[in-house]
C-alpha atoms as a PDB file:
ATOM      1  CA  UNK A   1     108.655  96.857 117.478  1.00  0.00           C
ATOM      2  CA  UNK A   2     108.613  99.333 114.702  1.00  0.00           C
ATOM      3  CA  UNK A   3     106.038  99.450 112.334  1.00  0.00           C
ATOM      4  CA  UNK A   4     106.630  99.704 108.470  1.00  0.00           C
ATOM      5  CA  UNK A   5     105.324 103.665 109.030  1.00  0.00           C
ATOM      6  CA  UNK A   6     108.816 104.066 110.949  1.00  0.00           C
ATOM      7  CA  UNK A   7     111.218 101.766 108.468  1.00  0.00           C
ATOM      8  CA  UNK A   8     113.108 103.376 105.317  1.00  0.00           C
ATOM      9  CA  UNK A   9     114.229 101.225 103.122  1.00  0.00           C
ATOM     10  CA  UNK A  10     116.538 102.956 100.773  1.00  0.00           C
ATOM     11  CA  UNK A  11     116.385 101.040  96.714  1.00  0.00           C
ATOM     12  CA  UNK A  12     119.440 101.516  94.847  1.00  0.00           C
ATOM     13  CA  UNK A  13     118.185 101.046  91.276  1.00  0.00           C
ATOM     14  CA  UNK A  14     114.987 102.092  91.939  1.00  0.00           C
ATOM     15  CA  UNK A  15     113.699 103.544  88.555  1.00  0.00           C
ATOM     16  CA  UNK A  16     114.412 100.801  86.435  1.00  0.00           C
ATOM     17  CA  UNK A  17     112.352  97.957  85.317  1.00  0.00           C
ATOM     18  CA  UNK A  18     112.206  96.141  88.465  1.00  0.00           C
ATOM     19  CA  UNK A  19     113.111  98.924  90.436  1.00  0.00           C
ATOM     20  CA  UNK A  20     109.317 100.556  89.833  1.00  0.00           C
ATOM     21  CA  UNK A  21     107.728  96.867  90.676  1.00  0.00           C
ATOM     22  CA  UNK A  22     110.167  97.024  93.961  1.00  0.00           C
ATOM     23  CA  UNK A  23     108.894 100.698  95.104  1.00  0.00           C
ATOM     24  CA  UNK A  24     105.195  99.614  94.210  1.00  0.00           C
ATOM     25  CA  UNK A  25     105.689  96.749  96.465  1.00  0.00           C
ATOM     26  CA  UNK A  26     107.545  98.287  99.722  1.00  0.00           C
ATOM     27  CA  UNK A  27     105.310 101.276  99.088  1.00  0.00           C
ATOM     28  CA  UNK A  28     101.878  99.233  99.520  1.00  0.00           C
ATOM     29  CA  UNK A  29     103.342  97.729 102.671  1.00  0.00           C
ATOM     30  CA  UNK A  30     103.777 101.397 104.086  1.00  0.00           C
ATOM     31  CA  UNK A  31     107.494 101.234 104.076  1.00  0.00           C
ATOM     32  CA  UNK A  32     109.047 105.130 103.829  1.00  0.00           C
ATOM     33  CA  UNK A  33     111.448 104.525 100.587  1.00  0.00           C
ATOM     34  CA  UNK A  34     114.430 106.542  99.590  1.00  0.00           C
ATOM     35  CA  UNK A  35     115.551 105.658  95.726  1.00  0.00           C
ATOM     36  CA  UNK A  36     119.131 106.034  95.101  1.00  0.00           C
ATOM     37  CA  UNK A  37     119.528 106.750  91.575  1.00  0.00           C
ATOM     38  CA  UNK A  38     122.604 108.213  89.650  1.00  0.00           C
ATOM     39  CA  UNK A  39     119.848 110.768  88.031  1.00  0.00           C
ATOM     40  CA  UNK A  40     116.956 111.379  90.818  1.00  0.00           C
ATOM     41  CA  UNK A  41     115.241 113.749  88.450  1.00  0.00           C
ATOM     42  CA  UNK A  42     114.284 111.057  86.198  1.00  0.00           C
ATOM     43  CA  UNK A  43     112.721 108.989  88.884  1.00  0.00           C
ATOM     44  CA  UNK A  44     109.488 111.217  89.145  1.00  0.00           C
ATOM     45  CA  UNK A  45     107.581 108.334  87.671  1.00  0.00           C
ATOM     46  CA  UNK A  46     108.182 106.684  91.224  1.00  0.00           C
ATOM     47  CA  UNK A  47     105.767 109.143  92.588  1.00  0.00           C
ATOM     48  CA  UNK A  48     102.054 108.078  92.329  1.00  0.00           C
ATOM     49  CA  UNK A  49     103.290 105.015  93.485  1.00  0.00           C
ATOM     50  CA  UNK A  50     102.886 106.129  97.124  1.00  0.00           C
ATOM     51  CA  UNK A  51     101.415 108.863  99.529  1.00  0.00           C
ATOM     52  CA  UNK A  52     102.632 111.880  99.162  1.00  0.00           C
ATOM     53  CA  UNK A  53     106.001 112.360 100.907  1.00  0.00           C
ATOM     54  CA  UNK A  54     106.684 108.139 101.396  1.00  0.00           C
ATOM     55  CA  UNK A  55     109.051 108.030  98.182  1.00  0.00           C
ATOM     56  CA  UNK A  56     111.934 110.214  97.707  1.00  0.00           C
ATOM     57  CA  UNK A  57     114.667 110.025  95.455  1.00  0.00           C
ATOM     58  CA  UNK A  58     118.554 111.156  95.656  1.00  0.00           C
ATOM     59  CA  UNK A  59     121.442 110.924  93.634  1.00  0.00           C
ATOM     60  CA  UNK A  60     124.151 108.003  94.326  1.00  0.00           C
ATOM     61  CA  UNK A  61     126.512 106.157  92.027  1.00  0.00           C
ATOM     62  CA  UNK A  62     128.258 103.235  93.127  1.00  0.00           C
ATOM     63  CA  UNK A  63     131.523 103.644  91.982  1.00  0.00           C
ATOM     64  CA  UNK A  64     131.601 106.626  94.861  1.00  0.00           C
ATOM     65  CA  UNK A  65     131.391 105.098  97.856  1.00  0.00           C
ATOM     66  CA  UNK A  66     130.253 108.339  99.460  1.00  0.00           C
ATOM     67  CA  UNK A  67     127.068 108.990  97.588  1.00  0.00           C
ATOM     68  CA  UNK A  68     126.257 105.344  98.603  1.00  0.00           C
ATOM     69  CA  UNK A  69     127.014 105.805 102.464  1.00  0.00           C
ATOM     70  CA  UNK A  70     124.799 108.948 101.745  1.00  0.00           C
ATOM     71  CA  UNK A  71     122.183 107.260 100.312  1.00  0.00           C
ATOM     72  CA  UNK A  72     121.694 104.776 103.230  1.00  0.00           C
ATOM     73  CA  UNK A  73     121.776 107.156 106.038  1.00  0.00           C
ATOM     74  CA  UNK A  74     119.447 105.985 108.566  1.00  0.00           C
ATOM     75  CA  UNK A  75     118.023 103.212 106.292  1.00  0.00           C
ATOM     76  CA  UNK A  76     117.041 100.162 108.188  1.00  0.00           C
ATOM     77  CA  UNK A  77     116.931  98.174 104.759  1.00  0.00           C
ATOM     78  CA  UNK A  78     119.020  98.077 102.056  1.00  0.00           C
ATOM     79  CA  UNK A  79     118.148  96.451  98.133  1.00  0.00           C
ATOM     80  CA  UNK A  80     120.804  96.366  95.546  1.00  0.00           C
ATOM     81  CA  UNK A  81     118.921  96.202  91.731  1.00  0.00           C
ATOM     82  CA  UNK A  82     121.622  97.731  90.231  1.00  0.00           C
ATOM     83  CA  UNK A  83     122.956  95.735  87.405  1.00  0.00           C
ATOM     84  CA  UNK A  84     123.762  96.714  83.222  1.00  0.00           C
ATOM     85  CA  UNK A  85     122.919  94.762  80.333  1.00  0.00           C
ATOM     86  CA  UNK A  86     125.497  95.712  78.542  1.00  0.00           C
ATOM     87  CA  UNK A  87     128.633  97.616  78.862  1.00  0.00           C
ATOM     88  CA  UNK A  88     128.816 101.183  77.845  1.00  0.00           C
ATOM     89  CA  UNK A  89     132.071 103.454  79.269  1.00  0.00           C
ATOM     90  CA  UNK A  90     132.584 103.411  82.885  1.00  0.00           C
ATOM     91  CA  UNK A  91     129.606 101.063  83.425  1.00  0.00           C
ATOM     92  CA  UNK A  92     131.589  97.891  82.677  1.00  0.00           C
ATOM     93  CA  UNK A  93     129.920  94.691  84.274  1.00  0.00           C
ATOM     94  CA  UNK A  94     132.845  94.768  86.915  1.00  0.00           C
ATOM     95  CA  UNK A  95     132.644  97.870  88.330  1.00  0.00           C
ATOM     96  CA  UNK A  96     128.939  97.705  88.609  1.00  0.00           C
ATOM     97  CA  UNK A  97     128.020  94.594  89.543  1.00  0.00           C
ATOM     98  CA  UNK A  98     130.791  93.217  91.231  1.00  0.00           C
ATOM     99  CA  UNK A  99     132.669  96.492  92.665  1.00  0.00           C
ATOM    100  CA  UNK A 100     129.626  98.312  92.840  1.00  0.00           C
ATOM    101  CA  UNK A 101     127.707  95.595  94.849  1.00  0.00           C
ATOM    102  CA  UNK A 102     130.645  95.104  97.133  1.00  0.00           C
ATOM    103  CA  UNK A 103     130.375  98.980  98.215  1.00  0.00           C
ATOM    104  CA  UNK A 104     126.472  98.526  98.648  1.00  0.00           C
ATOM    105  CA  UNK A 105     127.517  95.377 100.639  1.00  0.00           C
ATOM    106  CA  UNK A 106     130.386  97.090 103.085  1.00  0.00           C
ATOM    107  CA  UNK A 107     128.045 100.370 103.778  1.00  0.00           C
ATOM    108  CA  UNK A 108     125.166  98.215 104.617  1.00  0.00           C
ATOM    109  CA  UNK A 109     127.491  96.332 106.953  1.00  0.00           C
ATOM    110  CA  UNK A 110     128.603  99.992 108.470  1.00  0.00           C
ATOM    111  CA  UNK A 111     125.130 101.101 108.927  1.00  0.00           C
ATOM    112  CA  UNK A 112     123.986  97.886 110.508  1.00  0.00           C
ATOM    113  CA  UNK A 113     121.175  97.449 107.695  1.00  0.00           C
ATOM    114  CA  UNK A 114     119.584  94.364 106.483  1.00  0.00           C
ATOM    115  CA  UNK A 115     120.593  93.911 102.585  1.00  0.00           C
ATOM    116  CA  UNK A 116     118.529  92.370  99.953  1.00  0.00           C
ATOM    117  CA  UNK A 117     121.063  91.625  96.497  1.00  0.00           C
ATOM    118  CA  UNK A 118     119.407  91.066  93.495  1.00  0.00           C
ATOM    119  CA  UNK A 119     121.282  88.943  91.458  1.00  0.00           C
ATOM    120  CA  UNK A 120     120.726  86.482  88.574  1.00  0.00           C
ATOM    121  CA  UNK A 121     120.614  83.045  87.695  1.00  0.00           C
ATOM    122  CA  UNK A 122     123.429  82.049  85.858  1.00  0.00           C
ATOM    123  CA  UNK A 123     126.177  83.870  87.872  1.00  0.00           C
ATOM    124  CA  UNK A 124     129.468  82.153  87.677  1.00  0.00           C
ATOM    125  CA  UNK A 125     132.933  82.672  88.456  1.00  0.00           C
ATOM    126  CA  UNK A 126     134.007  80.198  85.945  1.00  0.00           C
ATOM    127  CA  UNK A 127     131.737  81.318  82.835  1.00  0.00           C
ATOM    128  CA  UNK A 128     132.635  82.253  79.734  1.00  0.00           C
ATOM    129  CA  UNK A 129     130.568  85.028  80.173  1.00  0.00           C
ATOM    130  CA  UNK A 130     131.451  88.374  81.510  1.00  0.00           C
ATOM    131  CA  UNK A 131     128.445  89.222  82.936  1.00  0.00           C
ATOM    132  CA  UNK A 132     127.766  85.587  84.697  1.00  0.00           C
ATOM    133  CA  UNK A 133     131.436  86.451  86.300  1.00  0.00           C
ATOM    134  CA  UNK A 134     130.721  89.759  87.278  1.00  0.00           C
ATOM    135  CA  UNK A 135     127.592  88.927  89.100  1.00  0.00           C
ATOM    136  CA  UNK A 136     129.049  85.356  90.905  1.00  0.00           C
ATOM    137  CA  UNK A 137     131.786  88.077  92.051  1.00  0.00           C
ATOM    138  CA  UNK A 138     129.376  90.406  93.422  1.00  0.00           C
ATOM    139  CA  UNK A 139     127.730  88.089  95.144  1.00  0.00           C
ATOM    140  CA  UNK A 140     130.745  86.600  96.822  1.00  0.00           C
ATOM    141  CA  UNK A 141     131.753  90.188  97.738  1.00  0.00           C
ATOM    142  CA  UNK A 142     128.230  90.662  99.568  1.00  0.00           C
ATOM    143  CA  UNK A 143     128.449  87.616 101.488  1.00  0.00           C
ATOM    144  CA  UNK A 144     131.997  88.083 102.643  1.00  0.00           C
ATOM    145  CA  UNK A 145     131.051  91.901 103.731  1.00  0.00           C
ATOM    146  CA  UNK A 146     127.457  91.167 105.276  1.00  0.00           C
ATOM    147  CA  UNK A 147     127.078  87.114 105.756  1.00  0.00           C
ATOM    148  CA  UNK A 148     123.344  88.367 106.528  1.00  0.00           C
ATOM    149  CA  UNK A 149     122.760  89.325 103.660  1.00  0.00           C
ATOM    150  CA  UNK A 150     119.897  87.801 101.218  1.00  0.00           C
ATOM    151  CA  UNK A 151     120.952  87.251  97.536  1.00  0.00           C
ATOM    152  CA  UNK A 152     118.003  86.878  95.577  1.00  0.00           C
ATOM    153  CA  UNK A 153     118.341  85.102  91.602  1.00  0.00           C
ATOM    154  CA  UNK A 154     115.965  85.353  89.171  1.00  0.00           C
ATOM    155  CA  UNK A 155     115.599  83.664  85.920  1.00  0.00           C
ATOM    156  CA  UNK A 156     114.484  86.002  82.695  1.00  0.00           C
ATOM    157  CA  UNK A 157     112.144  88.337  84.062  1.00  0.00           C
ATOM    158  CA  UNK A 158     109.238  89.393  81.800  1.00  0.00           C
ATOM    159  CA  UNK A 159     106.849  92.440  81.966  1.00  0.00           C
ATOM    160  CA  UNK A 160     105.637  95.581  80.671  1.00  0.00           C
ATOM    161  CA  UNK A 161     108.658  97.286  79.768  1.00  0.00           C
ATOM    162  CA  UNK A 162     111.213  94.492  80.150  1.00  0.00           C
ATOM    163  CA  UNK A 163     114.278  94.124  77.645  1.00  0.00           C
ATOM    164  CA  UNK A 164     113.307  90.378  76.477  1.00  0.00           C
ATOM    165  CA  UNK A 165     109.505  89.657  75.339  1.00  0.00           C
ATOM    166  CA  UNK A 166     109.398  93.627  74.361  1.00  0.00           C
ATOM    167  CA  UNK A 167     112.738  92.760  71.960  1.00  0.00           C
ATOM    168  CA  UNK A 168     111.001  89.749  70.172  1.00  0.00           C
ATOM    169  CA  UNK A 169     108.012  91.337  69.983  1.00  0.00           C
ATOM    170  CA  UNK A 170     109.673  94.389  68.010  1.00  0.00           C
ATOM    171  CA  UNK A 171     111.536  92.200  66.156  1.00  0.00           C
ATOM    172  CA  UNK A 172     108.546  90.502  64.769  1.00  0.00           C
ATOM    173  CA  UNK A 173     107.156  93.441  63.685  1.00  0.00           C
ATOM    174  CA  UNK A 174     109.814  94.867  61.532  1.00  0.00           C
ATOM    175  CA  UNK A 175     111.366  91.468  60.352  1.00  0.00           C
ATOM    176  CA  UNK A 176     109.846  88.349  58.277  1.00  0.00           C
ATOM    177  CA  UNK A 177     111.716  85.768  60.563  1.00  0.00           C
ATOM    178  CA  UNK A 178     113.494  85.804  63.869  1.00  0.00           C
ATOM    179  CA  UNK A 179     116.892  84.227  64.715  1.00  0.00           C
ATOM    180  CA  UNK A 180     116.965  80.157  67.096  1.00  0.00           C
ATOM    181  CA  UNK A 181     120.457  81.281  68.497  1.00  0.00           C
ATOM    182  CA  UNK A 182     121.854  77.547  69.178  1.00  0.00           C
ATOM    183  CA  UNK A 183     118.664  75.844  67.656  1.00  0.00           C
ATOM    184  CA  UNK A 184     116.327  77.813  70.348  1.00  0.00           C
ATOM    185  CA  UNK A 185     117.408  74.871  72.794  1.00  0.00           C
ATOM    186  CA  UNK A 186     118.397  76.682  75.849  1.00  0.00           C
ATOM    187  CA  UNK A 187     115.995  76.350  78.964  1.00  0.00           C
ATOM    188  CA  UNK A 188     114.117  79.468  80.524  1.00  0.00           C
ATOM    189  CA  UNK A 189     112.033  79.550  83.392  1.00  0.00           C
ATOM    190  CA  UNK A 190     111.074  83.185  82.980  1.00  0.00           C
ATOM    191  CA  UNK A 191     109.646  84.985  85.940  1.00  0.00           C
ATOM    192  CA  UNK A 192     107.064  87.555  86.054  1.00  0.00           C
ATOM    193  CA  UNK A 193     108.562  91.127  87.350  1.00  0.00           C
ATOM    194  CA  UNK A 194     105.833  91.576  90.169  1.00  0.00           C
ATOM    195  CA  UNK A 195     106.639  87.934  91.795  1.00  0.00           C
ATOM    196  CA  UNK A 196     110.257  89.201  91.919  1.00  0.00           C
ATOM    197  CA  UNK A 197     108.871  92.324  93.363  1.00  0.00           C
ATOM    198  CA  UNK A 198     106.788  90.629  95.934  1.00  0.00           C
ATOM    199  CA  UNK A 199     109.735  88.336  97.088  1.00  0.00           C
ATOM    200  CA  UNK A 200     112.452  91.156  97.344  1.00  0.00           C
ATOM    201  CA  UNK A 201     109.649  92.896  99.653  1.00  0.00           C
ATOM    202  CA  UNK A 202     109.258  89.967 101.576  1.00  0.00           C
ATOM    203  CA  UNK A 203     112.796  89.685 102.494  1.00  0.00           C
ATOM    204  CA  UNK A 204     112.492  93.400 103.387  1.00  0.00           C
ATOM    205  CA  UNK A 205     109.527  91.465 105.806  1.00  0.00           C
ATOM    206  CA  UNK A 206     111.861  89.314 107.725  1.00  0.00           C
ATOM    207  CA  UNK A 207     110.370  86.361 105.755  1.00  0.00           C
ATOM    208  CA  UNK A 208     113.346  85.014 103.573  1.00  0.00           C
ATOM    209  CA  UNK A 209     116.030  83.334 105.410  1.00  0.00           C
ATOM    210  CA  UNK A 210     119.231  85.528 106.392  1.00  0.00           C
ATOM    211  CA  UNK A 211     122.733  84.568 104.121  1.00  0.00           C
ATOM    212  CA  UNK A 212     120.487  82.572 101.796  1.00  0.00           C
ATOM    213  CA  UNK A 213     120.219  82.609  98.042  1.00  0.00           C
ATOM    214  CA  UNK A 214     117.153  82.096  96.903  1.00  0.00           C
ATOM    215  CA  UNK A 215     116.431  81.119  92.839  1.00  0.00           C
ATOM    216  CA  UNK A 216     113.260  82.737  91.230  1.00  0.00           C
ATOM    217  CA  UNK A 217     111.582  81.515  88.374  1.00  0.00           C
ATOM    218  CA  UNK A 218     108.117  80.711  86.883  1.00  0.00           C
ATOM    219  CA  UNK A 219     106.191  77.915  86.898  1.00  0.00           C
ATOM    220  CA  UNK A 220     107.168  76.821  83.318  1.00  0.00           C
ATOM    221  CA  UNK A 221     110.239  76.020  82.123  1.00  0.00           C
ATOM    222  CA  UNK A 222     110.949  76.834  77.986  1.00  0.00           C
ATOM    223  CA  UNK A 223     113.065  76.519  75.545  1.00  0.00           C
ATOM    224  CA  UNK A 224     114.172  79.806  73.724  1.00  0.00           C
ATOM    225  CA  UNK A 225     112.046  78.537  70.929  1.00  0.00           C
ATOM    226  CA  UNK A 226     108.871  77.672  72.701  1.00  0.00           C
ATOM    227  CA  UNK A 227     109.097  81.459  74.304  1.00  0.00           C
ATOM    228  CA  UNK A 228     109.266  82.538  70.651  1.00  0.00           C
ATOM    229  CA  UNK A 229     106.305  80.806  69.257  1.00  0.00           C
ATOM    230  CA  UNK A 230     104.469  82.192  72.879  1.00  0.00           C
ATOM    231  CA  UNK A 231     105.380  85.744  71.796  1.00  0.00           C
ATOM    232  CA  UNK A 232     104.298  85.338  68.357  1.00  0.00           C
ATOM    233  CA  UNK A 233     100.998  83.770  69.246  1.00  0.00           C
ATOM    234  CA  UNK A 234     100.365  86.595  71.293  1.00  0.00           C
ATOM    235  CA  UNK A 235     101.228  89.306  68.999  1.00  0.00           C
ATOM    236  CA  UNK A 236      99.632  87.217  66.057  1.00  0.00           C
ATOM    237  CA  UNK A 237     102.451  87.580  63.789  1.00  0.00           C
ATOM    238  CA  UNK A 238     103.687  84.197  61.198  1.00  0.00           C
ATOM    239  CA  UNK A 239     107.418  84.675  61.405  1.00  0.00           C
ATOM    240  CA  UNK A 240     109.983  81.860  59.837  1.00  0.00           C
ATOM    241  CA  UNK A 241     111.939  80.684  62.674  1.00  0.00           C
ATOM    242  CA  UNK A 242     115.875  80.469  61.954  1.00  0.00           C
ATOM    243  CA  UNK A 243     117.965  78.144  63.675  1.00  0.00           C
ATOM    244  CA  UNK A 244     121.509  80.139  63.986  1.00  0.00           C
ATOM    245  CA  UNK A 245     124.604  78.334  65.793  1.00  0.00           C
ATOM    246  CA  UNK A 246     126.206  79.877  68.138  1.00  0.00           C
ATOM    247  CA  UNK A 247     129.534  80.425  66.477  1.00  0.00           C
ATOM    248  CA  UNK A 248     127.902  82.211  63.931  1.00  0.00           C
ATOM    249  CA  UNK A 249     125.712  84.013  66.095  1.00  0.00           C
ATOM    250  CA  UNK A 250     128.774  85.254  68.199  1.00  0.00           C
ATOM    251  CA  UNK A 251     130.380  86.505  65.115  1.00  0.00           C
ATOM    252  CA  UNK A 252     127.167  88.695  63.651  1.00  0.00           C
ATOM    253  CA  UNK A 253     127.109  89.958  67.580  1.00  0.00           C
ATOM    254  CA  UNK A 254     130.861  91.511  66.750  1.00  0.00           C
ATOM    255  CA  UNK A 255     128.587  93.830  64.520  1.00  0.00           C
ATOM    256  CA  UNK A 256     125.725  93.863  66.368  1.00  0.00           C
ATOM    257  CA  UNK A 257     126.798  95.305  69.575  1.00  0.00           C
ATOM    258  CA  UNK A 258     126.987  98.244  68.021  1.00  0.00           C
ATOM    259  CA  UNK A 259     123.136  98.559  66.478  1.00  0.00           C
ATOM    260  CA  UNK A 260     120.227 100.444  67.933  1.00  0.00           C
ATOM    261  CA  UNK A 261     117.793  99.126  69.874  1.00  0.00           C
ATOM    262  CA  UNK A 262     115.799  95.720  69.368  1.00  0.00           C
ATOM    263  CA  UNK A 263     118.766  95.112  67.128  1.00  0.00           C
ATOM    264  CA  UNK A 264     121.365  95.260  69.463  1.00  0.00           C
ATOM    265  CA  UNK A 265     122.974  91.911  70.814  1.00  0.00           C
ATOM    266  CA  UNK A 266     126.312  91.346  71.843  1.00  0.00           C
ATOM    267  CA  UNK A 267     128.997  88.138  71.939  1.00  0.00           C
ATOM    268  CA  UNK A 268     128.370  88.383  75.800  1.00  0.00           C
ATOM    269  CA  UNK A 269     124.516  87.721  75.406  1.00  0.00           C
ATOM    270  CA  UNK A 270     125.388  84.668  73.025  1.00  0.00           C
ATOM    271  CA  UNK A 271     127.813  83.410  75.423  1.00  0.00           C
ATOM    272  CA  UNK A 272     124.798  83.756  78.289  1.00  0.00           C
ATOM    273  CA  UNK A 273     122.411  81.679  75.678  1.00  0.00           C
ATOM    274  CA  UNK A 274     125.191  78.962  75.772  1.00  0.00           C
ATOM    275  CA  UNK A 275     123.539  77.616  79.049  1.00  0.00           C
ATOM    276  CA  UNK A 276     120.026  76.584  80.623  1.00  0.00           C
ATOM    277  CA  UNK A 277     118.739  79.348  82.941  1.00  0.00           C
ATOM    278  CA  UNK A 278     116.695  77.613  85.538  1.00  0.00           C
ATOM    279  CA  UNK A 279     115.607  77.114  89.247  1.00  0.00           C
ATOM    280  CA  UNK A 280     118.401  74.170  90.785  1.00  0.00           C
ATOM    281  CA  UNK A 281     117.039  71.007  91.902  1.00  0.00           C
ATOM    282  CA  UNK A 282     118.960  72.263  95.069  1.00  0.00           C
ATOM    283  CA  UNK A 283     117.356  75.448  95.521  1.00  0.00           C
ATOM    284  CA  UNK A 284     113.781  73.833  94.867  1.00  0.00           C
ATOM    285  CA  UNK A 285     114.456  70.907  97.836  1.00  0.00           C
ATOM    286  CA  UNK A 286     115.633  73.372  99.650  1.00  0.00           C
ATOM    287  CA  UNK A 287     112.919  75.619  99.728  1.00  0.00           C
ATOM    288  CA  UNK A 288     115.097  78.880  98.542  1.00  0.00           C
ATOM    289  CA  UNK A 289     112.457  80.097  95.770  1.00  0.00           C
ATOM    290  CA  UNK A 290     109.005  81.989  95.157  1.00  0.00           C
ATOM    291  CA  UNK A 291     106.966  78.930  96.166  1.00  0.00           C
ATOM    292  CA  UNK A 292     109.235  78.540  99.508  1.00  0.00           C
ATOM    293  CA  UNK A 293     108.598  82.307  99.468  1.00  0.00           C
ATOM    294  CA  UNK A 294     104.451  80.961  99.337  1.00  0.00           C
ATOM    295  CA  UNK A 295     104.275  83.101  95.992  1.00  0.00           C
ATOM    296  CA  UNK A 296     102.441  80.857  93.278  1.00  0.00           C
ATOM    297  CA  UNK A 297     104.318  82.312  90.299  1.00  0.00           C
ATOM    298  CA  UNK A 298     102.526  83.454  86.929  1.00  0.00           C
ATOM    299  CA  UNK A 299     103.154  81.916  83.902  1.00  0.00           C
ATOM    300  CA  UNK A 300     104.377  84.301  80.821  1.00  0.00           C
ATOM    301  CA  UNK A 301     101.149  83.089  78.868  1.00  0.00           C
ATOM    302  CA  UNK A 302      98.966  84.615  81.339  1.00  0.00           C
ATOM    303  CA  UNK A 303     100.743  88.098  81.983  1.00  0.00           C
ATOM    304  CA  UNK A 304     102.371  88.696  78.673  1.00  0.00           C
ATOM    305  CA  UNK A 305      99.042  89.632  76.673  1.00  0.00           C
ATOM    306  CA  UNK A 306      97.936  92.380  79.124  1.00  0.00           C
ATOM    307  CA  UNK A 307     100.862  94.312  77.645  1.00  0.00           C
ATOM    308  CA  UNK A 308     102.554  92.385  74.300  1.00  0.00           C
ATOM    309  CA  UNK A 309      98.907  93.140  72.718  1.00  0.00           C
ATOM    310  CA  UNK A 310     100.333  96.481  71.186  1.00  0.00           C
ATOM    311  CA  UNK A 311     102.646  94.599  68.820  1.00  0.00           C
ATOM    312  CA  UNK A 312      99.469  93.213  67.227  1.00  0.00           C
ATOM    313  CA  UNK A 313      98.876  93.858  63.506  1.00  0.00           C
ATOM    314  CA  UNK A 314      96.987  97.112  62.380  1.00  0.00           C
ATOM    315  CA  UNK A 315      93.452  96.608  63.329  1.00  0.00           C
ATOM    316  CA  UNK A 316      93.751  94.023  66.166  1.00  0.00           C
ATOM    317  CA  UNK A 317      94.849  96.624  68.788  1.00  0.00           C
ATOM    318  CA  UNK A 318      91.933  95.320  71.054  1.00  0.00           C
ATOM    319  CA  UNK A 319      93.332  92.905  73.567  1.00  0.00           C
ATOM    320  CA  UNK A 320      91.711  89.236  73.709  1.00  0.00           C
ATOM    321  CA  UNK A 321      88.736  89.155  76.256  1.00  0.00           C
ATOM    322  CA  UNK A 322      88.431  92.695  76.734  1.00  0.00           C
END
């Protein structure tokens, strides 16, 4: 049998947030790792991650099929991160997540390569949301392609870097209170990005079950507001917390979905915050998440401080126990 010195596992989505965690992960298990990214030269980061000559990045783009069929030449193992936020010109939600994944899906098939396909809690063909529809479609397309496949769903993952306990934390610092969208009601479990990374590599392993989807979340679940009051605890900031329904929310979001950064949220988001985001009693008896995985997950109030600790007030840089 091969050993991991002789498997490449190609990462599309590689140099994002999760994608560096992924790379990290495959590269400490010796796997040879070839990052398909739509700019490779921005992916040097990747490099200290491994020995010299075990990560290697090229240039693919899912909406042409032939990059991706590139990509995966000779790749015994395929992952799929790829995935937007938020709409901006020809990265619409559909053509990346649903169209793009489908193309991953059918040139995995082709190359007779196992396929990992991130997803997300939440997806739904019937939601209101178009980027819960986009990624129920994608993962229907990936099935139906490569029955094989492994769909993996986390909740809201958290980490240095990620676009949610970053985006409070910013907020915080720049405004005297911070909006409850809904009340701050909706359920969480969020997920810590190197538990993700861990089970994504050990599907690579042969350990997660082939055609299952398996839900990933943290050992806590939250409401929006008690993930608030975490992030402000940490950061040490006294912020007035604003209960904001949603109908109102979705309305500012017309506006807001066009502001910069921390800013920035969009009637899509709102429409996501409409609904819990948590592990399934299903997928729990079942056995289809980290702890069926045997990964105890971390909670966000023992990982967030080692990085949230720069959002601090002047003065109080210096991070608690250090």
């Amino acid at each position: 049998m091969a050993s991991n010195l002789d498997t490449l596992v190609t990462v599309f989505g590689g140099s994002g947030f999760l994608g560096r965690h992924v790379v990290r992960a495959l590269a400490k298990r010796d796997y040879r790792i070839r990052v398909a990214v739509r700019r490779p030269e921005l992916a040097g980061h990747l490099q200290p991650l491994g020995r010299v000559g075990q990560i290697h990045a090229v240039q693919a783009n899912l909406r042409y099929p032939a990059s991706v069929d590139a990509a995966m030449r000779d790749a015994h193992a395929v992952i799929n991160l790829v995935g937007v936020l938020t709409e901006s010109g020809a990265q619409t939600f559909n053509a990346v997540q649903a169209e793009g994944a489908a193309t991953v899906a059918k040139a995995a098939a082709g190359a007779g390569a196992q396929l990992v396909h991130v997803s997300a809690i939440g997806a739904d063909e019937a939601s209101a949301s178009a980027y819960a529809r986009a990624k129920a479609a994608g993962e229907k397309a990936v099935l139906t392609a490569l029955p094989t496949a492994t769909v993996m769903r986390p909740s809201v993952v958290f980490g240095p870097e990620d676009d949610f306990t970053n985006r409070f934390a910013g907020l915080a610092r720049i405004s005297p209170f911070l909006p409850l969208i809904g009340g701050g009601q909706t359920r969480m479990q969020p997920v810590y990005v190197g538990d993700v990374a861990t089970a994504i590599a050990d599907a690579v392993d042969g350990k997660a079950r082939a055609g299952a989807t398996y839900e990933l979340g943290g050992p806590e679940v939250l409401s929006f507001r008690e993930i608030i009051e975490i992030i402000l605890d940490i950061t040490d900031r006294k912020r007035a917390l604003v209960s904001l329904p949603f109908g109102l929310a979705k309305l500012q979001a017309a506006f807001l979905q066009f502001a910069p950064g921390a800013l920035k949220l969009t009637p899509d988001q709102v429409e996501l915050l409409r609904h819990d985001n948590v592990v399934s009693e299903t997928a729990t008896a079942e056995g289809r998440t980290l702890q069926g995985l045997g990964i105890t997950p971390d909670s966000l109030e023992a990982i967030a401080p080692q990085y949230l600790w720069r959002f601090r007030p002047a003065g109080q840089f210096q991070r608690k126990n250090a």
